[in-house]
C-alpha atoms as a PDB file:
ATOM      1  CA  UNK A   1     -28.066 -19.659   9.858  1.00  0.00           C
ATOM      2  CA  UNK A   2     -25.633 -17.306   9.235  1.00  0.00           C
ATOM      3  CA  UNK A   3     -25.570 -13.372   9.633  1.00  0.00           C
ATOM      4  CA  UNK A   4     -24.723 -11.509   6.391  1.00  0.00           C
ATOM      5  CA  UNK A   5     -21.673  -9.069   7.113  1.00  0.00           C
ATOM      6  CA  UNK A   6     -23.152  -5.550   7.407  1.00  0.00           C
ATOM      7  CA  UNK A   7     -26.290  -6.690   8.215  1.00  0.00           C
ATOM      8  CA  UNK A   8     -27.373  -5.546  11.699  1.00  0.00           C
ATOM      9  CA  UNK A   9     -30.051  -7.316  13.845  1.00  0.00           C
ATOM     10  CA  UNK A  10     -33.110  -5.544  15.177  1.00  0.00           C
ATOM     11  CA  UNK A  11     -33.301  -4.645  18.887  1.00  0.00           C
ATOM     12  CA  UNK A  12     -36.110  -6.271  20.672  1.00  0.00           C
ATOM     13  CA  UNK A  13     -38.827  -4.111  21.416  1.00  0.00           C
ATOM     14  CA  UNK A  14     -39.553  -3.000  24.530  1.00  0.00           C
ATOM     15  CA  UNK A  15     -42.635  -4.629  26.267  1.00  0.00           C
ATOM     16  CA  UNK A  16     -44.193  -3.570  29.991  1.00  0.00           C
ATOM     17  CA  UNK A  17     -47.173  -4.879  32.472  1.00  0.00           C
ATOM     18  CA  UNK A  18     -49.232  -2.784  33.894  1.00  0.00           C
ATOM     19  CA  UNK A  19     -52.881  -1.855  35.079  1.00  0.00           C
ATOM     20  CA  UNK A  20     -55.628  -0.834  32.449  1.00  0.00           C
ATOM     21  CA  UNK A  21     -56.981   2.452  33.557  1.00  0.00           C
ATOM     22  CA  UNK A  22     -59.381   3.600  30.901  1.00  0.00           C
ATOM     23  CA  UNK A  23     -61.159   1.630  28.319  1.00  0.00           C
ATOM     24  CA  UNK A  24     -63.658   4.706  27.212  1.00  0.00           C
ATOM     25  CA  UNK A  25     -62.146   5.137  23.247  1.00  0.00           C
ATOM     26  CA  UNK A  26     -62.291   2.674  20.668  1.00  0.00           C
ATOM     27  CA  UNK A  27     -59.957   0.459  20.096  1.00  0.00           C
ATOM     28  CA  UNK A  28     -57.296   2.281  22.501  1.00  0.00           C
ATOM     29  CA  UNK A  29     -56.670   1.588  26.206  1.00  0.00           C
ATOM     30  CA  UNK A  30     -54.330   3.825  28.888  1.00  0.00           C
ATOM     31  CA  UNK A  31     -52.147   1.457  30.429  1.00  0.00           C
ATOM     32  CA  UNK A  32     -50.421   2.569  33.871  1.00  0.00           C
ATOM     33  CA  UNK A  33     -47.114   0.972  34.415  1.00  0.00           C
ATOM     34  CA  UNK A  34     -46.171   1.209  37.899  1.00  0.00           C
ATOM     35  CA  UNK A  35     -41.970   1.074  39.022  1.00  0.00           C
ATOM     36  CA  UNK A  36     -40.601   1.331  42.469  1.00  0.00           C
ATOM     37  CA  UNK A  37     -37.260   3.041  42.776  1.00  0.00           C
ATOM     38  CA  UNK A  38     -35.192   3.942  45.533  1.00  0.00           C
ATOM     39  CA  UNK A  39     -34.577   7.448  46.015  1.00  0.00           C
ATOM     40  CA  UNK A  40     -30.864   8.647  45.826  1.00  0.00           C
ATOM     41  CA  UNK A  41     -30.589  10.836  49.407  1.00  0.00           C
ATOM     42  CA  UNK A  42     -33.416   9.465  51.358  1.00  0.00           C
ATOM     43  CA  UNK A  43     -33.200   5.888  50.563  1.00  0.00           C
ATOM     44  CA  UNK A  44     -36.802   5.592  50.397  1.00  0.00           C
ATOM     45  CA  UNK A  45     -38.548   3.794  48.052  1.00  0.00           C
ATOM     46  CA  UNK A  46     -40.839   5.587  45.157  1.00  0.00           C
ATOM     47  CA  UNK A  47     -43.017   4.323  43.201  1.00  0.00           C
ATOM     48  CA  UNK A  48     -43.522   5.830  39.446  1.00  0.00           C
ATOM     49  CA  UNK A  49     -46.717   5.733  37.415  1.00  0.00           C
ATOM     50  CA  UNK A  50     -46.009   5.951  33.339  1.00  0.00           C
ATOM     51  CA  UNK A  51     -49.227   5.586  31.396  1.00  0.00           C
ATOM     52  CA  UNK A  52     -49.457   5.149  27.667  1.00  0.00           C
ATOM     53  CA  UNK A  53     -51.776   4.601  24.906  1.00  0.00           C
ATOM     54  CA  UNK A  54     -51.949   0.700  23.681  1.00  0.00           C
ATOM     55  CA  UNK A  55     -53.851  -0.265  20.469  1.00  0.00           C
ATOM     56  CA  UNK A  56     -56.804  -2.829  21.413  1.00  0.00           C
ATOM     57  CA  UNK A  57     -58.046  -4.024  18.329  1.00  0.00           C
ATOM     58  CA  UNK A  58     -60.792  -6.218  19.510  1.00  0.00           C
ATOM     59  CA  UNK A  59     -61.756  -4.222  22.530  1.00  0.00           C
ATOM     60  CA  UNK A  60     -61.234  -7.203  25.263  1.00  0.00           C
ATOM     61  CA  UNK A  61     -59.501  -5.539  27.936  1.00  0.00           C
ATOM     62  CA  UNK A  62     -61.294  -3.516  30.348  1.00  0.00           C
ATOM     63  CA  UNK A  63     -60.489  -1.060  33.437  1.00  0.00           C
ATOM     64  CA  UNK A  64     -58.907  -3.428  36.179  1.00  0.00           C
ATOM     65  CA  UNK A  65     -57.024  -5.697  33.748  1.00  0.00           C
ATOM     66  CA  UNK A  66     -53.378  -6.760  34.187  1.00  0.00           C
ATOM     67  CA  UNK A  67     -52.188  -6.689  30.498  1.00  0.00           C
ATOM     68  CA  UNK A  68     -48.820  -7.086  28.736  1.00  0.00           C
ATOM     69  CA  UNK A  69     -48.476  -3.984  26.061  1.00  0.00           C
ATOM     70  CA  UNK A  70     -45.646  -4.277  23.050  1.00  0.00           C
ATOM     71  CA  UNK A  71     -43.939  -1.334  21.677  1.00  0.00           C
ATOM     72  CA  UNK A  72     -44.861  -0.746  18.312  1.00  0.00           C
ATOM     73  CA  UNK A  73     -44.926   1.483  15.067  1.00  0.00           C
ATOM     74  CA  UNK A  74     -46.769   4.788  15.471  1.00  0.00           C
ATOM     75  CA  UNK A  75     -50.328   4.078  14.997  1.00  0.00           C
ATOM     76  CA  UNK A  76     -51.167   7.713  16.102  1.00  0.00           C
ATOM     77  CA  UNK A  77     -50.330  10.967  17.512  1.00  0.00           C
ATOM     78  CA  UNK A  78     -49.946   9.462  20.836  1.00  0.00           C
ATOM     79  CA  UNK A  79     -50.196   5.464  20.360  1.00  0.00           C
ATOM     80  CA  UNK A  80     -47.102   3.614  19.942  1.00  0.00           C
ATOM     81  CA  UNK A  81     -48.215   0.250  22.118  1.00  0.00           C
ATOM     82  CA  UNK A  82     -49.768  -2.795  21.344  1.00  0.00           C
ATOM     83  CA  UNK A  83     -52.074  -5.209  23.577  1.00  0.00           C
ATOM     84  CA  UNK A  84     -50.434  -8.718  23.702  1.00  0.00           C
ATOM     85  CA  UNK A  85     -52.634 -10.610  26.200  1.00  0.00           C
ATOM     86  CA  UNK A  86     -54.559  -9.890  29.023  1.00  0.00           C
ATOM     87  CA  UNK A  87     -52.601 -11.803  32.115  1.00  0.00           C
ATOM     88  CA  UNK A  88     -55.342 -11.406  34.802  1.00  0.00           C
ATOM     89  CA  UNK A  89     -58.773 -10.226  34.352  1.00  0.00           C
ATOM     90  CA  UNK A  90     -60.274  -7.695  36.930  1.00  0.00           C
ATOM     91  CA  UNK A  91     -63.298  -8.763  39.213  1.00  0.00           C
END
């Protein structure tokens, strides 16, 4: 297959694992995605917590999950993430 000239491809989208935290609204989970990075002076590492909005469209996951979340069009104020699959499911 060749590319068309001018034609640029589309970046691939940006996808995370993390922790679900809430399941309380419909179809919408918070997802925390934990990083550890090393701090500049002290050399000591940090870990970061982002959370984000993910749309769950048939309500599977629950608090405890490990999930995979997709970035996404804007499907709200606030949601721009998609659930994938659930990777582990919490006891």
């Amino acid at each position: 297959m060749e590319e068309q000239a001018g034609k640029t491809t589309q970046p691939s989208k940006r996808a995370f694992v993390g922790t679900v935290t809430s399941d309380k609204m419909d179809k919408t989970i918070v997802v925390s995605v934990s990083t550890k990075k090393m701090h500049r002076l002290y050399k000591k590492y940090i870990t970061q917590v982002k959370k984000c909005k993910a749309h769950d469209e048939t309500n599977s996951a629950h608090v405890g999950d490990k999930v995979r979340v997709v970035e996404c069009r804007p499907l709200s104020r606030e949601k721009c993430w998609r659930l994938t699959d659930i990777i582990e499911r919490a006891q």
